[in-house]
N, C-alpha and C. Protein backbone atom coordinates (compact mmCIF):
# COMPACT_ATOMS: atom_id res chain seq x y z
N UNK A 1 0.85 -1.18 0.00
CA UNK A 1 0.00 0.00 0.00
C UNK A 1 0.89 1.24 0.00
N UNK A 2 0.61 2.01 -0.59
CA UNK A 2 1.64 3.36 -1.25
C UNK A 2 0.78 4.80 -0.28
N UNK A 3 1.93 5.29 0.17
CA UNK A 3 1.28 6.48 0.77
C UNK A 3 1.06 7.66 -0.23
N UNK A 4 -0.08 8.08 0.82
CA UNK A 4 -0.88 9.02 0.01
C UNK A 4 0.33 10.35 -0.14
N UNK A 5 0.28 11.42 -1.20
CA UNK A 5 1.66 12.23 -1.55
C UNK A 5 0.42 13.43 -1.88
N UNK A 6 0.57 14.55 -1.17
CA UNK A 6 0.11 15.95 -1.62
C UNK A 6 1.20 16.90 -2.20
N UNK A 7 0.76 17.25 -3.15
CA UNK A 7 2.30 18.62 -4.11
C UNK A 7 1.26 19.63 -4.32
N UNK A 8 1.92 20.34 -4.91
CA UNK A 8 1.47 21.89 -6.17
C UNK A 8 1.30 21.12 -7.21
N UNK A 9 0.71 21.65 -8.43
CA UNK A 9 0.54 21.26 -9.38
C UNK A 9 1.82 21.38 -10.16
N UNK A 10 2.32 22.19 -9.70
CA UNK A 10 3.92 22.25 -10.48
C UNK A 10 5.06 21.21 -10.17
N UNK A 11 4.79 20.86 -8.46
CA UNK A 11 5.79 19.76 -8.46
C UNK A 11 5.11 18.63 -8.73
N UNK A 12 4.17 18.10 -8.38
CA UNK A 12 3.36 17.14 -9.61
C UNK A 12 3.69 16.75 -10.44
N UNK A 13 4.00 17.50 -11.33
CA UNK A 13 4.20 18.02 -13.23
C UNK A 13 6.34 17.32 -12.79
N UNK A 14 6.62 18.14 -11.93
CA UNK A 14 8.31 16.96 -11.97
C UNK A 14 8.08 16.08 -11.56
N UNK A 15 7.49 15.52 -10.07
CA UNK A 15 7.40 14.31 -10.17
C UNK A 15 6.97 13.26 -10.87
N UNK A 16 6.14 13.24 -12.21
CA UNK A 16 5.41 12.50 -13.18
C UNK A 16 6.39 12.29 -14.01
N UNK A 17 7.04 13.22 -14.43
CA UNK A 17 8.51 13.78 -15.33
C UNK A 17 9.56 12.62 -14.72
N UNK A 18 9.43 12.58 -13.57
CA UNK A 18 11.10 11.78 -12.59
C UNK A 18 11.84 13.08 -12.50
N UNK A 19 11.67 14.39 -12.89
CA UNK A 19 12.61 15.66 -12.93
C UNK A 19 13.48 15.91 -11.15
N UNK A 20 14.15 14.95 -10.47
CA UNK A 20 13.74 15.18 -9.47
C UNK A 20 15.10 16.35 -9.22
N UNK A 21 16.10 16.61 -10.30
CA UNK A 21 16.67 17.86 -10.09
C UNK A 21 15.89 19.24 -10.10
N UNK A 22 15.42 18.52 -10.85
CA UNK A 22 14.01 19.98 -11.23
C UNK A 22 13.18 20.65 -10.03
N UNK A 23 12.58 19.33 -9.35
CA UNK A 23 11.94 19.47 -7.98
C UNK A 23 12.70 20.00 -7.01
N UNK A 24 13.69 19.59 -6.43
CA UNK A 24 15.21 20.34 -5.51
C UNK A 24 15.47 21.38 -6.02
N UNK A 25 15.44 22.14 -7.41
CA UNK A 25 16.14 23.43 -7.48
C UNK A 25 14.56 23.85 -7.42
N UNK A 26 13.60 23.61 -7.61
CA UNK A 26 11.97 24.59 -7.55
C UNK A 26 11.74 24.51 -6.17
N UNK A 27 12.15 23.47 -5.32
CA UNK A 27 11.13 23.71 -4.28
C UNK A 27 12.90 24.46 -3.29
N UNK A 28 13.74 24.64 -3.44
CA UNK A 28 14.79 25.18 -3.25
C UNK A 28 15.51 24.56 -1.57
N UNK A 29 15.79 22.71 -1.84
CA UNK A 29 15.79 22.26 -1.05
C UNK A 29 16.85 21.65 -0.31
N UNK A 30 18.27 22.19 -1.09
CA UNK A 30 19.38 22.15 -0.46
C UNK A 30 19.72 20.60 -0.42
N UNK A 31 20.53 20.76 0.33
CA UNK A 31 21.49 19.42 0.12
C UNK A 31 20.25 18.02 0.65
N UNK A 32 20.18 18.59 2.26
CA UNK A 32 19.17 17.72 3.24
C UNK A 32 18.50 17.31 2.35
N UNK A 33 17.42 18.01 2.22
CA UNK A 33 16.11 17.84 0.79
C UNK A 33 16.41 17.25 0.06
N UNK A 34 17.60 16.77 -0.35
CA UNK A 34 17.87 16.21 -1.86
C UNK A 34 17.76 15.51 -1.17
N UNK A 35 18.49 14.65 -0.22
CA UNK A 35 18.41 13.10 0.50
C UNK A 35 17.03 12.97 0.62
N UNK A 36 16.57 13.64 1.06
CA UNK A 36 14.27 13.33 1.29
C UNK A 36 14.25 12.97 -0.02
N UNK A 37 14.44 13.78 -0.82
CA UNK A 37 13.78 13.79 -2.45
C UNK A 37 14.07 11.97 -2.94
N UNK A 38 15.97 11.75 -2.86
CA UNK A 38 16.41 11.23 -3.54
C UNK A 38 15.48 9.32 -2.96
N UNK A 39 15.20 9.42 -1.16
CA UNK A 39 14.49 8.71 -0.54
C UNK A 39 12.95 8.31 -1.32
N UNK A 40 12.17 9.55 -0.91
CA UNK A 40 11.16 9.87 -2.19
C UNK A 40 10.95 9.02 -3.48
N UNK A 41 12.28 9.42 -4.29
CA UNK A 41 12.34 8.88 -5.40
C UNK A 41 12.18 7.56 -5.40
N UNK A 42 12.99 6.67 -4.50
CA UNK A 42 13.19 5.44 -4.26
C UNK A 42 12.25 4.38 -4.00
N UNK A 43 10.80 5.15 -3.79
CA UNK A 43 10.09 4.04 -2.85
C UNK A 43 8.82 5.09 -2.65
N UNK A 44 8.17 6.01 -3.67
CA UNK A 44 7.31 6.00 -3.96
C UNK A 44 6.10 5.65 -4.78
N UNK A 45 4.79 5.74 -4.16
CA UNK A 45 3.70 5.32 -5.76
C UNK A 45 2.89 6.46 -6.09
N UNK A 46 3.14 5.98 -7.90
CA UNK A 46 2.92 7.27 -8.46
C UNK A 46 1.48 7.50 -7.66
N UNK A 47 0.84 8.74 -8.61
CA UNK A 47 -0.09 9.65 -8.13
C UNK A 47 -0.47 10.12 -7.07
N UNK A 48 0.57 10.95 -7.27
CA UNK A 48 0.16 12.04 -6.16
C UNK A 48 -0.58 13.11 -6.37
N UNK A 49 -2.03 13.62 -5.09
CA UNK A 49 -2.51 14.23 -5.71
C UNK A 49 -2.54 15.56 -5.60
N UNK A 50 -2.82 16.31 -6.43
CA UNK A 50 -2.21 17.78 -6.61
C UNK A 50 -3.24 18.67 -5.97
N UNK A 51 -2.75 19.78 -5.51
CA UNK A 51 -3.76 20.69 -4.98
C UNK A 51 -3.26 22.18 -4.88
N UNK A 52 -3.91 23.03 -5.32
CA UNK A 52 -4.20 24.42 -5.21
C UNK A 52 -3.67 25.07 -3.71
N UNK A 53 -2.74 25.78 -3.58
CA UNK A 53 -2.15 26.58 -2.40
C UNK A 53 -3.48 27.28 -1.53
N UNK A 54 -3.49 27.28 -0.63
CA UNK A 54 -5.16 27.70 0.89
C UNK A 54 -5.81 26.45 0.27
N UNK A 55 -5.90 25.93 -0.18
CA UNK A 55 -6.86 24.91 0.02
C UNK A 55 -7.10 23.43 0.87
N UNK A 56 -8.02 22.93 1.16
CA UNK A 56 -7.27 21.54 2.02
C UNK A 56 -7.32 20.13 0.86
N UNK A 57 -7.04 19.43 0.77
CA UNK A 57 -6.94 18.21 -0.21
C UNK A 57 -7.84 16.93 0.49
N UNK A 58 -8.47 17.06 1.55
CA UNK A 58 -8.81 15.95 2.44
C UNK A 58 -9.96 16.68 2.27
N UNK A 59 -10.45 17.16 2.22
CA UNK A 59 -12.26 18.02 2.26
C UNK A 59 -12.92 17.53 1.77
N UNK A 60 -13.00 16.81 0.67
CA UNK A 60 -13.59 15.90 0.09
C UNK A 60 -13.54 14.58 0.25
N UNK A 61 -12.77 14.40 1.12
CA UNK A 61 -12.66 12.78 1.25
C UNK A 61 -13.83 11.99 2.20
């Protein structure tokens, strides 16, 4: 069972890509972050779902 993953629609758009340099220099996440990211990368399932900044993503659930 794959955990649930909330982004922006923009990091979304890299993670679907695999861009995950792309994601570290957009979300501006330094070295640490890259280890999360590179973790991330390793041992996630796709679709994650995207959501609009003030909004909640669970409101509908």
């Amino acid at each position: 069972m794959g955990v649930r993953v909330y982004v922006c629609p923009t990091c979304r758009t890299l993670v679907d890509a695999g861009d995950w340099p792309g994601l570290i220099a957009y979300a501006g996440l330094g070295a640490r972050g890259a280890r999360v990211v590179e973790g991330f990368r390793d041992h996630h399932t796709p679709g994650a779902v995207a959501f609009e900044p003030g909004t909640h993503p669970e409101q509908s659930r």
